[in-house]
C-alpha atoms as a PDB file:
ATOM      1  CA  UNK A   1    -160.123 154.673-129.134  1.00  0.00           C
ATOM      2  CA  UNK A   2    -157.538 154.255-125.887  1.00  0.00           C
ATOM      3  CA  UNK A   3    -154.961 151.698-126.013  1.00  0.00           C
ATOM      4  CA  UNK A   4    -156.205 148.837-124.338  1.00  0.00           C
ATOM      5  CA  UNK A   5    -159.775 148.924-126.337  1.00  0.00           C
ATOM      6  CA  UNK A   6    -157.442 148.936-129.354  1.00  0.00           C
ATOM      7  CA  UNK A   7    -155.689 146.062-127.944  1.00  0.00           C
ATOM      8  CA  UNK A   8    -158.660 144.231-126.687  1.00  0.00           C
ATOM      9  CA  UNK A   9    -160.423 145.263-130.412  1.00  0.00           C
ATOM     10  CA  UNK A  10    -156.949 143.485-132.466  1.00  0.00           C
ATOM     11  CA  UNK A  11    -157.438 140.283-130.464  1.00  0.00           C
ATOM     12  CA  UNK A  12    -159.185 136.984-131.579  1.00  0.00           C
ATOM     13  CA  UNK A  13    -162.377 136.448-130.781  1.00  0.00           C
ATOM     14  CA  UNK A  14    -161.616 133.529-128.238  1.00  0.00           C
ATOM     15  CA  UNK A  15    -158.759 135.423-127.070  1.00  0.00           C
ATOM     16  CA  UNK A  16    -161.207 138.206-125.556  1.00  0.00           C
ATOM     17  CA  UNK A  17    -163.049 135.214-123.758  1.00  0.00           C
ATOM     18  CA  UNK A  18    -161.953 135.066-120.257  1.00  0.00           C
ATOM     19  CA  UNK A  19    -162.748 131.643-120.083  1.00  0.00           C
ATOM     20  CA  UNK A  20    -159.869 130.818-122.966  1.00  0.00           C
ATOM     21  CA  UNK A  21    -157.353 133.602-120.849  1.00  0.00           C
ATOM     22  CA  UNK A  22    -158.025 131.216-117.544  1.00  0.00           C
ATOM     23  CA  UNK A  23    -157.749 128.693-119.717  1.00  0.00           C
ATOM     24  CA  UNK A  24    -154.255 129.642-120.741  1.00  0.00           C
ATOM     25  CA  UNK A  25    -153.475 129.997-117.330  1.00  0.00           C
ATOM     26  CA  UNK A  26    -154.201 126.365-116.664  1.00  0.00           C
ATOM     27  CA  UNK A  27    -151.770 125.355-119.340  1.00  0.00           C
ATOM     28  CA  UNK A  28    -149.194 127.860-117.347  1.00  0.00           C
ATOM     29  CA  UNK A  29    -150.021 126.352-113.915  1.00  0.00           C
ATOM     30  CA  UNK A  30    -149.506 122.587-115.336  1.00  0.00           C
ATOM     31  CA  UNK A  31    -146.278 123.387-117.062  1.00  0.00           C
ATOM     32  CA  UNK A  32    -145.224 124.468-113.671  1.00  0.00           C
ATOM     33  CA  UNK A  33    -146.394 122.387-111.386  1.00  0.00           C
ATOM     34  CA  UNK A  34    -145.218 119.353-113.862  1.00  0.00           C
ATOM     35  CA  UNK A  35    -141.536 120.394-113.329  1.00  0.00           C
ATOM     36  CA  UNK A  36    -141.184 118.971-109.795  1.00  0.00           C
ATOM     37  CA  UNK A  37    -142.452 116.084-111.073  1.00  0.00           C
ATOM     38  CA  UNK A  38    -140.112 112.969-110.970  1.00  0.00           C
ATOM     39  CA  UNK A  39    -137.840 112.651-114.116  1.00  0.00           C
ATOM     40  CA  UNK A  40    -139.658 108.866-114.566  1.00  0.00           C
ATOM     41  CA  UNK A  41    -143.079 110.744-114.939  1.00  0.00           C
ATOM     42  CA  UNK A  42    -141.780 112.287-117.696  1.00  0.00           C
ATOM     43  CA  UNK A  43    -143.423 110.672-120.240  1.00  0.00           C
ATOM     44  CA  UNK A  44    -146.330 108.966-118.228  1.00  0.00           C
ATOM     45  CA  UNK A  45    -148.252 111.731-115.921  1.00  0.00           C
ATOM     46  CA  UNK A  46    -146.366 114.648-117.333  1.00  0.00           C
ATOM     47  CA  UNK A  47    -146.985 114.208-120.351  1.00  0.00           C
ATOM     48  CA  UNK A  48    -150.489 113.425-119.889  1.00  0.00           C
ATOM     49  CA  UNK A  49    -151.456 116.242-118.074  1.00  0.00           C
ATOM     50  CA  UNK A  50    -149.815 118.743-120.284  1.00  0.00           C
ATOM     51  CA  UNK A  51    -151.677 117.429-122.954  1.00  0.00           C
ATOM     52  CA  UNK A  52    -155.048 117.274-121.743  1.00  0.00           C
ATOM     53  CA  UNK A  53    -154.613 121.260-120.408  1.00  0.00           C
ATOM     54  CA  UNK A  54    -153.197 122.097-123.664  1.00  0.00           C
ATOM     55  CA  UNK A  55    -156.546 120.818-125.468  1.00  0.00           C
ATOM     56  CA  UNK A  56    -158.556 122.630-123.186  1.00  0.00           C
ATOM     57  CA  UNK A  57    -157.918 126.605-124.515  1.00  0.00           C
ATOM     58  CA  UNK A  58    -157.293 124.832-127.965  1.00  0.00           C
ATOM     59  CA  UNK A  59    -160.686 123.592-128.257  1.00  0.00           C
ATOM     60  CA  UNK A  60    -162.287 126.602-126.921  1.00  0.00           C
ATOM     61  CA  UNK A  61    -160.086 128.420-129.888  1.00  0.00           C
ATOM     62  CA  UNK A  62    -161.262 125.844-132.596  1.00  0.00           C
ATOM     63  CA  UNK A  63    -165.024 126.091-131.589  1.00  0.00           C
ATOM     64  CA  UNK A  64    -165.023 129.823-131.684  1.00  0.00           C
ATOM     65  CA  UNK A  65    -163.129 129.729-135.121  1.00  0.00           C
ATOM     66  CA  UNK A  66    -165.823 127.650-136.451  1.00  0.00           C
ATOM     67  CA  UNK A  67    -168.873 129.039-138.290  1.00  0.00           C
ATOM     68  CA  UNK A  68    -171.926 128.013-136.069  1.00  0.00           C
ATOM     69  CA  UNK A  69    -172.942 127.400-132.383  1.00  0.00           C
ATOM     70  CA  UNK A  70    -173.512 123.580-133.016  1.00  0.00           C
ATOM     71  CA  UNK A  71    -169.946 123.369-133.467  1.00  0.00           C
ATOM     72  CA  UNK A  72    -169.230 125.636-131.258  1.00  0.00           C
ATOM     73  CA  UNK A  73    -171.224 123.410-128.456  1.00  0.00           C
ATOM     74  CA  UNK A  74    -169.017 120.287-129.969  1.00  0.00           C
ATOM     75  CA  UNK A  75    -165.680 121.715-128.884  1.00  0.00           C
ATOM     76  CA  UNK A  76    -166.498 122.901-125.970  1.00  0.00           C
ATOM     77  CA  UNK A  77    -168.057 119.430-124.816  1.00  0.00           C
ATOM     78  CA  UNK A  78    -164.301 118.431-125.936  1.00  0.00           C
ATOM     79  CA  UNK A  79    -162.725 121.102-123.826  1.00  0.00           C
ATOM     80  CA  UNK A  80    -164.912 119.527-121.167  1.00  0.00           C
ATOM     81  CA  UNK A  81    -163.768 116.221-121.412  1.00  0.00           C
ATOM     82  CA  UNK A  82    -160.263 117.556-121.707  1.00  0.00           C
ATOM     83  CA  UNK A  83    -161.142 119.287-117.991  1.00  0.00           C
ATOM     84  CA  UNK A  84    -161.886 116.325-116.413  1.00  0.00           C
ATOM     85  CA  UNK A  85    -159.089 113.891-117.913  1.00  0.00           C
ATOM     86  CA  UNK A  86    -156.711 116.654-116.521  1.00  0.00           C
ATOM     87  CA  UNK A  87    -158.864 117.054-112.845  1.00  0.00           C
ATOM     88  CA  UNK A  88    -158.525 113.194-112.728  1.00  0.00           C
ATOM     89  CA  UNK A  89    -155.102 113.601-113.163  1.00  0.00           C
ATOM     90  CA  UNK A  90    -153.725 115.827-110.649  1.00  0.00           C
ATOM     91  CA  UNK A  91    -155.637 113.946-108.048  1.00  0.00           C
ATOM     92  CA  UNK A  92    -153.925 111.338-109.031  1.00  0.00           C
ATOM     93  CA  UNK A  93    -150.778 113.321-108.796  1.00  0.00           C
ATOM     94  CA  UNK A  94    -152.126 114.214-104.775  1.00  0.00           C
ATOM     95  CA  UNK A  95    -152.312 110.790-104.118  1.00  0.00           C
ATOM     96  CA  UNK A  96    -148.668 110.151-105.699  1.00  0.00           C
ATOM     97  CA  UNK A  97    -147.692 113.427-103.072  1.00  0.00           C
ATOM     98  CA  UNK A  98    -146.930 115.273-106.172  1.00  0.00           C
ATOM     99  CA  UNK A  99    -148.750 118.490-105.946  1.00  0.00           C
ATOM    100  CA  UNK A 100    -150.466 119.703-102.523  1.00  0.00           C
ATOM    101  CA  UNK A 101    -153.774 119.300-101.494  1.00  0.00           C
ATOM    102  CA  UNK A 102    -154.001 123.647-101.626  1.00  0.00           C
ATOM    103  CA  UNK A 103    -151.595 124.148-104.973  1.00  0.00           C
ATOM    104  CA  UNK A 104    -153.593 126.878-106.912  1.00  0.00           C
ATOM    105  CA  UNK A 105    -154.167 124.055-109.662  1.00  0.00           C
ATOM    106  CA  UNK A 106    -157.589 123.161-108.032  1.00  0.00           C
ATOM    107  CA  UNK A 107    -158.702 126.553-107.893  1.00  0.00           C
ATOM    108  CA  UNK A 108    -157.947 127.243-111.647  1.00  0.00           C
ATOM    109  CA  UNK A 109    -159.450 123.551-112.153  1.00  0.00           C
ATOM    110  CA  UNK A 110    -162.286 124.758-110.296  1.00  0.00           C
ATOM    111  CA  UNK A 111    -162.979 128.427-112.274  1.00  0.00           C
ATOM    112  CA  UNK A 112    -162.106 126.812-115.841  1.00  0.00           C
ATOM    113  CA  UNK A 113    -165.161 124.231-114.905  1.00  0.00           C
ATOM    114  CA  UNK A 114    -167.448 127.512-113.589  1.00  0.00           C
ATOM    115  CA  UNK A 115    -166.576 129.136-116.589  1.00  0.00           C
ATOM    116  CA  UNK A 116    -167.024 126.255-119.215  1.00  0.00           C
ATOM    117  CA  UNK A 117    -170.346 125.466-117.703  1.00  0.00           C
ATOM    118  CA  UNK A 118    -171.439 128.863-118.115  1.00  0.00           C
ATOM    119  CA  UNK A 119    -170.432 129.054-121.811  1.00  0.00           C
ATOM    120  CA  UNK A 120    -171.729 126.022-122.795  1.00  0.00           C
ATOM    121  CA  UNK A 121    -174.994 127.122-121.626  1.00  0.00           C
ATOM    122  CA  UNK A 122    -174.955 130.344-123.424  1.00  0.00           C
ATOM    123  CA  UNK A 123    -173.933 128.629-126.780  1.00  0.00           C
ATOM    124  CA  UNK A 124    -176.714 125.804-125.801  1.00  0.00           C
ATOM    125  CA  UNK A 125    -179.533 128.169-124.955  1.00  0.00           C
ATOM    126  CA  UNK A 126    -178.121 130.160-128.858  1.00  0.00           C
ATOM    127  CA  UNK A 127    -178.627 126.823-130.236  1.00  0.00           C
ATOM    128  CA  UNK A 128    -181.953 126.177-129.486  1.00  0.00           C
ATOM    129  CA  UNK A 129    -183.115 129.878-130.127  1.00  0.00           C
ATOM    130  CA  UNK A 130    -182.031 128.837-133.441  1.00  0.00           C
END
């Protein structure tokens, strides 16, 4: 076995998803975005936005740790939600002139959704084989 099939083999079953790894990367992208942010947003539209992209890859990981699709559906219907909250906010955060109308953010935004959608099907279409 090579090295990075060894490495891909050790990891967590979300954790070989690429939708959880873009996922991540959305958490990443918020952090740093957030920064710039004005020090009174600290605790309003920073801290809401970290949040919501932090709950995204954590409910992907807590529905793939979980023992059946059903469940797994639930949490990613959670991660969705989560999605939107945090689309909702960095518009608002355009409006406010706080991130750019072409910051990367959308695009991630925009594959995390592709990606979700996509999953959700897969685990929806499992369910009903079921």
């Amino acid at each position: 076995m090579a090295s990075s099939e060894w490495q891909m083999a050790s990891l967590k079953p979300h954790q070989r998803l690429e939708l959880w790894q873009q996922a991540m990367l959305l958490v990443k992208e918020t952090y740093a975005v957030t920064i710039g942010f004005p020090r009174e947003e600290m605790f309003g539209l920073v801290s809401q936005m970290r949040r919501a992209a932090i709950s995204i890859p954590c409910n992907i990981a807590e529905g793939a740790a979980r023992e059946g699709d059903k469940e797994y559906s639930h949490f990613l219907s959670i991660a969705r939600g989560s999605l939107s909250e945090l689309d909702t906010q960095v518009q608002i955060a355009g409006m406010l002139s706080y991130i750019a109308e072409d910051h990367p953010l959308h695009g991630l935004l925009d594959r995390v959704g592709k990606l979700l959608s996509g999953f959700s099907k897969k685990i929806k279409r499992d369910v009903a084989k079921k």
